[in-house]
Protein backbone atom coordinates (compact mmCIF):
# COMPACT_ATOMS: atom_id res chain seq x y z
CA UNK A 1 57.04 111.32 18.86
CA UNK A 2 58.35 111.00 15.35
CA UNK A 3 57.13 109.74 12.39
CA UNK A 4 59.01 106.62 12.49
CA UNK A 5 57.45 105.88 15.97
CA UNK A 6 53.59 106.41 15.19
CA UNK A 7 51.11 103.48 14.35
CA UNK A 8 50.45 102.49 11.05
CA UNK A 9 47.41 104.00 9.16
CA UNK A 10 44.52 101.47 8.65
CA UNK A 11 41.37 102.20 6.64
CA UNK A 12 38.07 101.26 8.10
CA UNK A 13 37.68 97.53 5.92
CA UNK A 14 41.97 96.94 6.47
CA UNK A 15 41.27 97.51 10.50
CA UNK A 16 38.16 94.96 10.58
CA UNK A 17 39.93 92.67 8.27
CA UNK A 18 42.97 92.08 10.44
CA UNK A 19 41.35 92.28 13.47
CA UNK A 20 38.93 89.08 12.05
CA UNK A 21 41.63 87.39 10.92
CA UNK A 22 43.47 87.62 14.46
CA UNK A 23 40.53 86.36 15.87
CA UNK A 24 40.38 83.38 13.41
CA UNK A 25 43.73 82.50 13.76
CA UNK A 26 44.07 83.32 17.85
CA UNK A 27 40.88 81.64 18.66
CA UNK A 28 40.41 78.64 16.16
CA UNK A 29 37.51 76.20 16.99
CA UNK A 30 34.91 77.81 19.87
CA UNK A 31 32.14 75.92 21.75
CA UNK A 32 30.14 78.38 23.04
CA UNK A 33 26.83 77.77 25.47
CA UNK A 34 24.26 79.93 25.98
CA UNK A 35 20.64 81.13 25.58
CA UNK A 36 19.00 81.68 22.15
CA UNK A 37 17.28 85.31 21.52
CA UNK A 38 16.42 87.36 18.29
CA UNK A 39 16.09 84.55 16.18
CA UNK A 40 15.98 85.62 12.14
CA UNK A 41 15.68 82.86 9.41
CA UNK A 42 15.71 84.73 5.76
CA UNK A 43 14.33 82.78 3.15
CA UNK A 44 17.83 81.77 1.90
CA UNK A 45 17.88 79.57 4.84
CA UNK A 46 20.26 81.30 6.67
CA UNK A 47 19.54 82.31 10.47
CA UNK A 48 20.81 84.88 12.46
CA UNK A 49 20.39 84.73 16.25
CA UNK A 50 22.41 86.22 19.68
CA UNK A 51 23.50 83.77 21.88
CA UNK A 52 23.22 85.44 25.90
CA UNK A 53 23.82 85.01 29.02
CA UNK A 54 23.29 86.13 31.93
CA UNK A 55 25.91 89.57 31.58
CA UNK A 56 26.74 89.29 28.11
CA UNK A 57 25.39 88.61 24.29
CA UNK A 58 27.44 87.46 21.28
CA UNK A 59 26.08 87.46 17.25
CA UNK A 60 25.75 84.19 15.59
CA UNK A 61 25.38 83.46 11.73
CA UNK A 62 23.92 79.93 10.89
CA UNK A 63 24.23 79.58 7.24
CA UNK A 64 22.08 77.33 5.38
CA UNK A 65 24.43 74.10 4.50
CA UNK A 66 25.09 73.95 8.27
CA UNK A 67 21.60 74.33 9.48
CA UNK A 68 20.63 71.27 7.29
CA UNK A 69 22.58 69.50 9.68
CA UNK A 70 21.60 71.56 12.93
CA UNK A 71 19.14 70.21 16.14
CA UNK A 72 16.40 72.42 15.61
CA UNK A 73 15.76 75.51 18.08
CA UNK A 74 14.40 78.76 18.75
CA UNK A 75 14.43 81.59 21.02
CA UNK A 76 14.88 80.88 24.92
CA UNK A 77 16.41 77.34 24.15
CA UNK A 78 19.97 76.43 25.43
CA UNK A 79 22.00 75.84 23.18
CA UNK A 80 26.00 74.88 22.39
CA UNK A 81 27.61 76.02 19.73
CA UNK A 82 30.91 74.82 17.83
CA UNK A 83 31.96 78.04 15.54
CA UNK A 84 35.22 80.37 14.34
CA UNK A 85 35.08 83.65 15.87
CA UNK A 86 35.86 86.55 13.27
CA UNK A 87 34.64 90.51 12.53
CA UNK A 88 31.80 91.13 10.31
CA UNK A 89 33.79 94.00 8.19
CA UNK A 90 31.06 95.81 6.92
CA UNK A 91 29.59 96.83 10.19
CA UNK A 92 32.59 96.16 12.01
CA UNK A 93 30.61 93.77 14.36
CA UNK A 94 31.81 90.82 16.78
CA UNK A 95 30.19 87.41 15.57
CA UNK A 96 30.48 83.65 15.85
CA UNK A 97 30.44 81.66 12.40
CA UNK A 98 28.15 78.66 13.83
CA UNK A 99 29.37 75.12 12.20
CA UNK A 100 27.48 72.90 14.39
CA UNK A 101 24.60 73.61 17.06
CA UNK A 102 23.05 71.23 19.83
CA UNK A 103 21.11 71.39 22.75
CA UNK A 104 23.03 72.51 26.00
CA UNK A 105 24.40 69.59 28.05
CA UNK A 106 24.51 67.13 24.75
CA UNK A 107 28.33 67.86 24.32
CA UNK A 108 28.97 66.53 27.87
CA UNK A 109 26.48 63.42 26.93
CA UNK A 110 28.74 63.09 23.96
CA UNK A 111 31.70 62.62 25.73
CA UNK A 112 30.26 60.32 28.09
CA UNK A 113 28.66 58.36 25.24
CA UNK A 114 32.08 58.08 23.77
CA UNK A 115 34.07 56.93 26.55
CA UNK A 116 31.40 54.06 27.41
CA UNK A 117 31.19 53.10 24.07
CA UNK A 118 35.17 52.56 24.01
CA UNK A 119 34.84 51.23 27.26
CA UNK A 120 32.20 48.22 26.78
CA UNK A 121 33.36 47.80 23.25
CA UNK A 122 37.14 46.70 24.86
CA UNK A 123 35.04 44.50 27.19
CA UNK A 124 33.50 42.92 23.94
CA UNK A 125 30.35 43.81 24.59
CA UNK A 126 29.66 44.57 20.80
CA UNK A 127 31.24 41.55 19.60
CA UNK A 128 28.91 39.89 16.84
CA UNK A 129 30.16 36.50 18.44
CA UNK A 130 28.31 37.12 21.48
CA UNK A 131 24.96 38.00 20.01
CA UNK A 132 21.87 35.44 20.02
CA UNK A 133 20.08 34.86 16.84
CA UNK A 134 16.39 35.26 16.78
CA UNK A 135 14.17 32.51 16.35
CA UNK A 136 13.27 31.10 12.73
CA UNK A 137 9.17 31.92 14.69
CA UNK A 138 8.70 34.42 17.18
CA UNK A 139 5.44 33.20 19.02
CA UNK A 140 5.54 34.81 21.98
CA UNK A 141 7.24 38.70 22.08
CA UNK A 142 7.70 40.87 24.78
CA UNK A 143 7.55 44.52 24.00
CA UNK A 144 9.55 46.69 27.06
CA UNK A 145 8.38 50.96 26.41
CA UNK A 146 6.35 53.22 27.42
CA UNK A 147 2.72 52.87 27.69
CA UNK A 148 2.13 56.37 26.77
CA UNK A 149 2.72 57.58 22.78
CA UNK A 150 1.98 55.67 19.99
CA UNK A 151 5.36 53.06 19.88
CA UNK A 152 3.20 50.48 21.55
CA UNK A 153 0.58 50.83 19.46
CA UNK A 154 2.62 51.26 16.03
CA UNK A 155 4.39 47.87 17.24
CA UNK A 156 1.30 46.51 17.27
CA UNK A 157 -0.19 47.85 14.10
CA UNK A 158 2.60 46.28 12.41
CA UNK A 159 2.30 42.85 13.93
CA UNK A 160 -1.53 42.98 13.39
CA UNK A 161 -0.57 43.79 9.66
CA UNK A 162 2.32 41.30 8.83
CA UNK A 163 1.06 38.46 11.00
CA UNK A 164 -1.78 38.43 12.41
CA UNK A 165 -1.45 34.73 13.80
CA UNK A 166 1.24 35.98 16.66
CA UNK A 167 -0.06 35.58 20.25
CA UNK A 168 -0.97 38.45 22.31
CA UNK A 169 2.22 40.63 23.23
CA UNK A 170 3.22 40.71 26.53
CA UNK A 171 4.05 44.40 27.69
CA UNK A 172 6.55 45.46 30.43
CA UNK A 173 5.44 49.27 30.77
CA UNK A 174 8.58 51.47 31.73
CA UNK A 175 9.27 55.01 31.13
CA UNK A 176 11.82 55.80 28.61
CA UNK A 177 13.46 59.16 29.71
CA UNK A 178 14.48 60.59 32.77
CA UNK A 179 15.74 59.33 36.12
CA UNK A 180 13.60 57.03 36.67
CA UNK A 181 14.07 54.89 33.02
CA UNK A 182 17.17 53.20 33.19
CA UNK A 183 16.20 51.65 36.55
CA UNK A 184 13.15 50.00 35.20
CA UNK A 185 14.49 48.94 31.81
CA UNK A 186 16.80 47.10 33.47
CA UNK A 187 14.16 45.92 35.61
CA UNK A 188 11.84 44.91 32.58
CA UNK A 189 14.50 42.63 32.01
CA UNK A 190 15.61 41.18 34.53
CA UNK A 191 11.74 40.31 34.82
CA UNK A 192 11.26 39.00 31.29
CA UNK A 193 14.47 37.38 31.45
CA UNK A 194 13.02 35.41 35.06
CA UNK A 195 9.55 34.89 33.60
CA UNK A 196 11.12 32.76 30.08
CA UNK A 197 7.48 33.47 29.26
CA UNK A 198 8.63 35.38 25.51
CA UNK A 199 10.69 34.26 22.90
CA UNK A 200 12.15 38.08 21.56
CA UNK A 201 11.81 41.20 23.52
CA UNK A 202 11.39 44.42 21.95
CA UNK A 203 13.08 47.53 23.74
CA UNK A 204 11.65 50.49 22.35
CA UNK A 205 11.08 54.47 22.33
CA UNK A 206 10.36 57.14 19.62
CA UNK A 207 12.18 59.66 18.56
CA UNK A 208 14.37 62.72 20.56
CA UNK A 209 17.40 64.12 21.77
CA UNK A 210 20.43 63.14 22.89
CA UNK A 211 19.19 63.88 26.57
CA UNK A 212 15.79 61.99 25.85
CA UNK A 213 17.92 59.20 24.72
CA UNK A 214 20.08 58.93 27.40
CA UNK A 215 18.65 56.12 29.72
CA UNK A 216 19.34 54.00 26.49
CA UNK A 217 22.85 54.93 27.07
CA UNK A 218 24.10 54.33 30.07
CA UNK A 219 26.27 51.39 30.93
CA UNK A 220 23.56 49.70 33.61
CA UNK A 221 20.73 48.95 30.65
CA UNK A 222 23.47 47.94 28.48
CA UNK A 223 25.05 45.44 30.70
CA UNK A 224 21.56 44.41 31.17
CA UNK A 225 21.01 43.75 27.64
CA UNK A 226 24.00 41.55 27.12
CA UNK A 227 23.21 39.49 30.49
CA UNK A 228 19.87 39.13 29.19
CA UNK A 229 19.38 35.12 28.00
CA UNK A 230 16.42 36.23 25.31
CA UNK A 231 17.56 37.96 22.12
CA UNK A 232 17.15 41.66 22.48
CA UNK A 233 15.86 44.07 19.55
CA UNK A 234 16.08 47.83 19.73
CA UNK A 235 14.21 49.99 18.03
CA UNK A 236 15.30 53.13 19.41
CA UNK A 237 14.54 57.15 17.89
CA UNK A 238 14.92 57.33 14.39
CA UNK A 239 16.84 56.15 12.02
CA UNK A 240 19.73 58.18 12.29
CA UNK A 241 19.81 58.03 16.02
CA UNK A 242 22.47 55.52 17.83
CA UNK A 243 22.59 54.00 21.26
CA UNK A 244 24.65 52.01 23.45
CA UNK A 245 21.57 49.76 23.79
CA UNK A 246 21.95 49.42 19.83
CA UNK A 247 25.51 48.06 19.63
CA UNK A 248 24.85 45.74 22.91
CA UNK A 249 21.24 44.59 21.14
CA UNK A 250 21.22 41.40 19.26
CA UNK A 251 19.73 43.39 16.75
CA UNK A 252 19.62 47.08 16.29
CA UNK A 253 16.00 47.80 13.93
CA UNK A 254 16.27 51.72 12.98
CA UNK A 255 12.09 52.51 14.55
CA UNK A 256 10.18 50.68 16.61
CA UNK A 257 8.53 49.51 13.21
CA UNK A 258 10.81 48.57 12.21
CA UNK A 259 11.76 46.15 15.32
CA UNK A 260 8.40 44.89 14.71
CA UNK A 261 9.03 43.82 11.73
CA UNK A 262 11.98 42.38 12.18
CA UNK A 263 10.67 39.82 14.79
CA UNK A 264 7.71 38.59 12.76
CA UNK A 265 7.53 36.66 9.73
CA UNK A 266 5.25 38.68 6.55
CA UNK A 267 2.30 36.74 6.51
CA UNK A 268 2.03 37.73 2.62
CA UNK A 269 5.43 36.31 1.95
CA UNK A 270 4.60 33.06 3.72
CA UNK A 271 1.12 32.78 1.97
CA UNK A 272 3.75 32.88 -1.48
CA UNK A 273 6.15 30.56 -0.09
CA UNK A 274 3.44 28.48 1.22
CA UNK A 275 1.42 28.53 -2.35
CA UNK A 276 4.83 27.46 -3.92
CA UNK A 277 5.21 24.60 -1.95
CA UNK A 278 2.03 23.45 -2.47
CA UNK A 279 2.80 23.60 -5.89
CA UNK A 280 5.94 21.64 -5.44
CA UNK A 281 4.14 19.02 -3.37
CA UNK A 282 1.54 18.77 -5.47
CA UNK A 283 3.78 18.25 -8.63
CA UNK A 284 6.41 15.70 -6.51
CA UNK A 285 2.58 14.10 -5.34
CA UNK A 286 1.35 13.86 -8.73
CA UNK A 287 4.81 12.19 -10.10
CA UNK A 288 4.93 9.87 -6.91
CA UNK A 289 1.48 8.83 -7.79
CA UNK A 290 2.22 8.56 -11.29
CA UNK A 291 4.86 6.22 -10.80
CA UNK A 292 3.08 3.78 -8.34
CA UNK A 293 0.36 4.07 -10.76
CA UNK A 294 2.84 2.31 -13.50
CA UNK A 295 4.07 0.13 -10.75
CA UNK A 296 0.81 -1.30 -10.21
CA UNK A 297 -0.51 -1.66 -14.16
CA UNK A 298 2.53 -3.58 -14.42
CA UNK A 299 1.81 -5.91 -11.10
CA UNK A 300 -1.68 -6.16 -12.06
CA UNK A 301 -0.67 -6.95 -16.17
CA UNK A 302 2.09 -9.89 -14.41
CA UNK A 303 -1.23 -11.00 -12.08
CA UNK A 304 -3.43 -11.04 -15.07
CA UNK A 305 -0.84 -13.17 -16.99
CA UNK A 306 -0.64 -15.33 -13.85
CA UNK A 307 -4.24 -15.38 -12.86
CA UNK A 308 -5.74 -19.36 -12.25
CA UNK A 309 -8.42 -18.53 -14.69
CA UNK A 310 -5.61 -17.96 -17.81
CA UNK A 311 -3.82 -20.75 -16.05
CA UNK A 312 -6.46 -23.01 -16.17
CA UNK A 313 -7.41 -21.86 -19.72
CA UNK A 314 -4.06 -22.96 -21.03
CA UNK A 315 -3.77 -26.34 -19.18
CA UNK A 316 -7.34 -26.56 -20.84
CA UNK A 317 -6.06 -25.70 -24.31
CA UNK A 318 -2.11 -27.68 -23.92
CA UNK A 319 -4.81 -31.00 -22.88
CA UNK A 320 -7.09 -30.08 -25.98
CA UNK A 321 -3.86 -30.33 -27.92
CA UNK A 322 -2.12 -33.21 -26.13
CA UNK A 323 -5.66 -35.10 -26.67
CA UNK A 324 -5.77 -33.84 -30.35
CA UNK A 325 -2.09 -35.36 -31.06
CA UNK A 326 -2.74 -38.71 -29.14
CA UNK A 327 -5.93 -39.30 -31.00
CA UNK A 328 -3.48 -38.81 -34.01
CA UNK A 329 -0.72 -40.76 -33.02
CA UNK A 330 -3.67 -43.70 -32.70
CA UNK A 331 -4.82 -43.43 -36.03
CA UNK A 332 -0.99 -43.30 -37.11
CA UNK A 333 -0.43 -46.49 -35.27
CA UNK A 334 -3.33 -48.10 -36.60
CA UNK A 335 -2.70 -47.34 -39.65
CA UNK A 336 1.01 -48.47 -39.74
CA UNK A 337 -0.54 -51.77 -38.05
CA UNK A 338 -2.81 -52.24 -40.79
CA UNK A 339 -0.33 -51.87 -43.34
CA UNK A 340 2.37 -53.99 -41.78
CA UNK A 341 -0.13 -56.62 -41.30
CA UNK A 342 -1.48 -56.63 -45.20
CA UNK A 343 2.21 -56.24 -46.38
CA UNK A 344 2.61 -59.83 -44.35
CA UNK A 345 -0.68 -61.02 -45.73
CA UNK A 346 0.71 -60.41 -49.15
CA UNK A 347 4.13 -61.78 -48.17
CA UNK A 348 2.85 -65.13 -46.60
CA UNK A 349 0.44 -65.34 -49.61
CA UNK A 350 3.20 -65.57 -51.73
CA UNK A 351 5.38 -67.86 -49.40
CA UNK A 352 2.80 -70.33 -49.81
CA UNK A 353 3.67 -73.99 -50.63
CA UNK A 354 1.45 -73.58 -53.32
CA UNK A 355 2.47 -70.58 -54.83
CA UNK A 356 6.40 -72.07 -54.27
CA UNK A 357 5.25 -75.66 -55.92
CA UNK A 358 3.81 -73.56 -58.55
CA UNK A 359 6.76 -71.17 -59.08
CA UNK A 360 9.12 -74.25 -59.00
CA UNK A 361 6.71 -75.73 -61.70
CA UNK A 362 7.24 -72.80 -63.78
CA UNK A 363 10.79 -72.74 -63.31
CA UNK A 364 11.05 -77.02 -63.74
CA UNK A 365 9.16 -75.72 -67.13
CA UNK A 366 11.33 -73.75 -68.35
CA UNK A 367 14.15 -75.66 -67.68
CA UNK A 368 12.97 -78.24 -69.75
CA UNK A 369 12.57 -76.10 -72.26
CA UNK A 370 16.39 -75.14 -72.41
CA UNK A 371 16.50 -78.93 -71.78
CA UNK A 372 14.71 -79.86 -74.77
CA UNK A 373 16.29 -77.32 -76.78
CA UNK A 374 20.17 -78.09 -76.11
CA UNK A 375 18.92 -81.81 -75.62
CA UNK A 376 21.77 -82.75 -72.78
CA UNK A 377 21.26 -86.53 -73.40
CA UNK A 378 24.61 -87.39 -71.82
CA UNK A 379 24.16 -85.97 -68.76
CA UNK A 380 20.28 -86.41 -67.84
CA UNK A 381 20.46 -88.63 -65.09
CA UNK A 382 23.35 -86.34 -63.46
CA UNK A 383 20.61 -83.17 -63.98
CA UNK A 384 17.81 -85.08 -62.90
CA UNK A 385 19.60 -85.90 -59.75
CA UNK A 386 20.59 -82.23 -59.05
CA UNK A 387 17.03 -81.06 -59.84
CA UNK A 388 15.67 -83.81 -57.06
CA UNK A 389 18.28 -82.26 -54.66
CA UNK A 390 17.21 -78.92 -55.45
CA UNK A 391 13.65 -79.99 -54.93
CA UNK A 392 14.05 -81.16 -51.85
CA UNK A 393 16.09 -77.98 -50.39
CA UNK A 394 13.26 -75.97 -52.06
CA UNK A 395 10.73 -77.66 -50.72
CA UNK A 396 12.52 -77.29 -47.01
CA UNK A 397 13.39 -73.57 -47.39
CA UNK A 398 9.89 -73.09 -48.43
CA UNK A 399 8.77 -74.49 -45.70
CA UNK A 400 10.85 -72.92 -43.21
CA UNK A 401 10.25 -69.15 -44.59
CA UNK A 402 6.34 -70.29 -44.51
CA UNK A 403 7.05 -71.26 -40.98
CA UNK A 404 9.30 -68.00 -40.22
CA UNK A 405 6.92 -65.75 -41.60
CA UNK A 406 3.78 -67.31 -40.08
CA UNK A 407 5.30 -66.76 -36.80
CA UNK A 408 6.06 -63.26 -37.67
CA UNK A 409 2.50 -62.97 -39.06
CA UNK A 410 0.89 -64.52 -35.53
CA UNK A 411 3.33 -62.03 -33.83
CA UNK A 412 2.02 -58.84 -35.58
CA UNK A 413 -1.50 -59.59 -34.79
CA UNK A 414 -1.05 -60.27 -31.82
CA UNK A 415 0.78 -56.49 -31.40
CA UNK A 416 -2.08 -55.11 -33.47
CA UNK A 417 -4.89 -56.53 -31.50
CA UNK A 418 -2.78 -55.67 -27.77
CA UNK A 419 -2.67 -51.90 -29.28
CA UNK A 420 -6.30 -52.24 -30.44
CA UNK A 421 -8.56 -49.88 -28.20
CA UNK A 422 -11.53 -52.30 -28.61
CA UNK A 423 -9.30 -54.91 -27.67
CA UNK A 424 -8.08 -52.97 -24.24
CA UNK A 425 -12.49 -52.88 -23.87
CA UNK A 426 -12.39 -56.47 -24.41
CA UNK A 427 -10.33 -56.58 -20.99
CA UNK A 428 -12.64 -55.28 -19.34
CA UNK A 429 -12.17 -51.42 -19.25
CA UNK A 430 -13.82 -48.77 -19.95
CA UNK A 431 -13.72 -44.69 -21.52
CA UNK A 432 -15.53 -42.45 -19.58
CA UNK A 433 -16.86 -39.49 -21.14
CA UNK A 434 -18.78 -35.95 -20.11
CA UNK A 435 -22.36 -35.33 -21.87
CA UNK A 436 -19.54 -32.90 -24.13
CA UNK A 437 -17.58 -36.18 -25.38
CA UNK A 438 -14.76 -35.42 -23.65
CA UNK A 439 -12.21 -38.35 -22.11
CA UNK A 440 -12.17 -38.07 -18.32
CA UNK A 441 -8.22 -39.07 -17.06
CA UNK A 442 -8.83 -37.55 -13.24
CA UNK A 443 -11.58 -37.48 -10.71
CA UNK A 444 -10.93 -33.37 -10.46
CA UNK A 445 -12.41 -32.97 -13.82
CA UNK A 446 -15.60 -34.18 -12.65
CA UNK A 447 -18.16 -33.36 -9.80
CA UNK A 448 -20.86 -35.31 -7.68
CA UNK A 449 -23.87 -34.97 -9.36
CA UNK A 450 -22.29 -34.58 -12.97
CA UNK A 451 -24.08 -37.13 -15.72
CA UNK A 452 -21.12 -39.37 -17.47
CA UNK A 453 -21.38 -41.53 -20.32
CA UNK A 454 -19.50 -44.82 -20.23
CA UNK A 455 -18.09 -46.65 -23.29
CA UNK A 456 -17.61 -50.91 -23.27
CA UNK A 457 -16.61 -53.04 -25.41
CA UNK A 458 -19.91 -53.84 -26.18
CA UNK A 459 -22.83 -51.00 -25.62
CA UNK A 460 -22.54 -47.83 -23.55
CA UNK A 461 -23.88 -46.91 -20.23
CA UNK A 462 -25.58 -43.41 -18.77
CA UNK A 463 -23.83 -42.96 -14.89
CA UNK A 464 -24.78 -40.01 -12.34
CA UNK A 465 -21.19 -39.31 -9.97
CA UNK A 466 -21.97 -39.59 -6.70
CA UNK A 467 -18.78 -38.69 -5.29
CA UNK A 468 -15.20 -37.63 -6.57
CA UNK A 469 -11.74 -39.19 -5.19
CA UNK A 470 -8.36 -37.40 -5.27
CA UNK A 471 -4.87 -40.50 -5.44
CA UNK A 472 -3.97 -38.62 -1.78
């Protein structure tokens, strides 16, 4: 064999090198199963285990980024592995870079979990359209779990804490892994659901695997869940975990706590809200009050103003006055009558036939003095006869004027003595007065029994009323 023909010359590191990189690139992605032995975890976090079974072993490096995100394990557990297979060149030594680690059996759960999620999800089983809302008050909740563990009793911590008015929870016991647990959450219910005795039903578990989770995942609880007429809450595993029963649910709550508390109301956020409306009503209260409050000052000012007693007063007070101005008008009239008549006194004193004969006398005087001084002797028997004619119409006027003006005289006294109160007493009537002085006009200003004093035209008399009558 020649030169030419022979193998190429590889050192040690060169051989391991390109025998881990054929593996890298020939193999790709591995999932490996198998059982967990030799477990080492350094303190830089990274673990080193064999992965065995029953006729062979393989090395395993978990480094620490990936084992953040790793199920946790330890020797004796089954286990699958996701990983690159490649050579360790400084020993030379067959090994599986791990990238992700689960138990055994959770990849085939995966898959199935997958394809029924696709599955319902096309029948639109996850559609938000078809979800219930809760109730604005849950007052009755149904809690569907296990009666063993502490979800039952966390669920009802946290009701006890946030509300402690809720009725008594109503419990449908089921277990919540293994065969048997699909078969009676759907049972649970189907019960609750035939019952209508809750208003919310809680379907809860704590925390686990994939496997321990898997009677929330298969497709008979969730088609239960969806045909189920009362809102459904799931508070399944932690937070991280996911379930069919979540995306059916009406409401997915990441703990059981949290479920709790999403079905009851916070009894310290009610107490605020509750304290703020108070505060409202009492302010809207005190304003409403306020304003009736105005309302009726004003009524009762308008009543006051309209009251009998004020009404009364002023009829009082306008009849004071009207009294008080008629009382003047009298004296006015009198007066005026008194005047008129001594102005026609005066004038029919001087209308007189004496005072006339006299005047004429005076005037015949004088003219005889212009007489005697321009001494008219021609004409004195024409002027004699002219001052006989004027005589005689003077002595007629006179007489008619004294006639016209008696007449008018006899007709003002007899007006003054017809508006003369002592003359309307001379007729035989009479002014009634109270004890007070005051003029009585109607029978409701008196009473029976009331003392009156009656003036005449001639004396006054005492009178007791012995009864009143109205004009109806």
């Amino acid at each position: 064999m020649s030169d030419s023909d022979s193998p190429p010359v590889f050192s040690v590191t060169e051989l391991n090198q390109c025998a881990d990189g054929l593996l890298r690139d020939g193999l790709g992605l591995v999932r490996v199963e198998g059982e967990v032995s030799n477990l080492r975890q350094y303190a830089s976090g990274h673990q080193y285990f064999s992965l065995k079974d029953e006729n062979a072993s393989v090395n395993c490096v978990l480094f620490r980024g990936k084992a953040r995100q790793a199920a946790r394990f330890a020797d004796g557990d089954a286990v699958q592995i996701r990983g690159r297979a490649g050579i360790y060149g400084a020993r030379g030594q067959f090994q599986i870079i791990v990238e992700a680690l689960q138990p055994a059996g959770e990849g085939r759960l995966l898959a199935a979990f997958q394809r029924l999620k696709e599955k319902l999800a096309a029948e639109g089983l996850f559609d938000a359209e078809r979800k219930q809302p809760l109730p604005a008050w849950t007052h009755r909740l149904g809690v569907i779990t296990s009666t063993q563990g502490d979800v039952r009793h966390d669920i009802e911590r946290t009701l006890a804490r946030r509300f402690p008015l809720l009725l008594p929870v109503t419990l449908y016991p089921t277990a919540v892994q293994g065969q048997q647990a699909a078969g009676q959450i759907v049972a649970a219910l189907e019960q609750a659901a035939a019952e209508g005795r809750v208003d919310v039903v809680i379907l809860a578990r704590g925390g686990g695997s994939l496997e321990d989770l898997q009677a929330f995942n298969e497709e008979s609880v969730a088609r239960a869940i969806a045909a189920c007429p009362i809102p459904v809450v799931t508070g399944v595993g932690h937070e991280t975990d996911t379930t069919i029963a979540d995306f059916v649910a009406d409401l997915r709550a990441s703990t059981p706590t949290a479920a709790a508390e999403a079905v009851s109301p916070d009894a310290a956020t009610l107490r605020h809200q509750l304290a703020r409306a108070r505060e409202r009503l009492t302010g809207l209260l005190g304003q409403h009050i306020a304003r009736h409050q105005q309302t009726l000052t004003a009524l009762h000012t308008r009543l006051e103003r309209r009251h009998p007693r004020q009404l009364l007063e002023r009829d009082a007070q306008r009849l004071d006055d009207q009294r008080e101005r008629m009382n003047r008008a009298w004296s006015r009239m009198y007066e005026r009558a008194q005047a008129r008549l001594q102005r026609a006194q005066l004038r029919l004193a001087g209308a007189s036939p004496g005072n006339r004969l006299a005047s004429a006398r005076m005037r015949l005087d004088h003219l005889r003095q212009r007489l005697a001084r321009v001494r008219p002797d021609h004409d004195i028997a024409q002027r004699r006869d002219t001052l006989a004619r004027l005589h005689r119409q003077l002595e007629t006027a006179t007489r008619q004027a004294l006639a016209t003006r008696q007449r008018q005289l006899d007709a003002s006294a007899r007006q003054l003595r017809s508006l003369d109160p002592e003359a309307v007493l001379e007729r035989g009537y009479a002014i009634l007065q109270t004890t007070q002085g005051d003029v009585l006009r109607r029978a409701e200003q008196t009473a029976s029994g009331e003392h009156l004093r009656a003036r005449l035209a001639r004396g006054r008399l005492d009178l007791d009323v012995t009864a009143t009558y109205s004009d109806d």
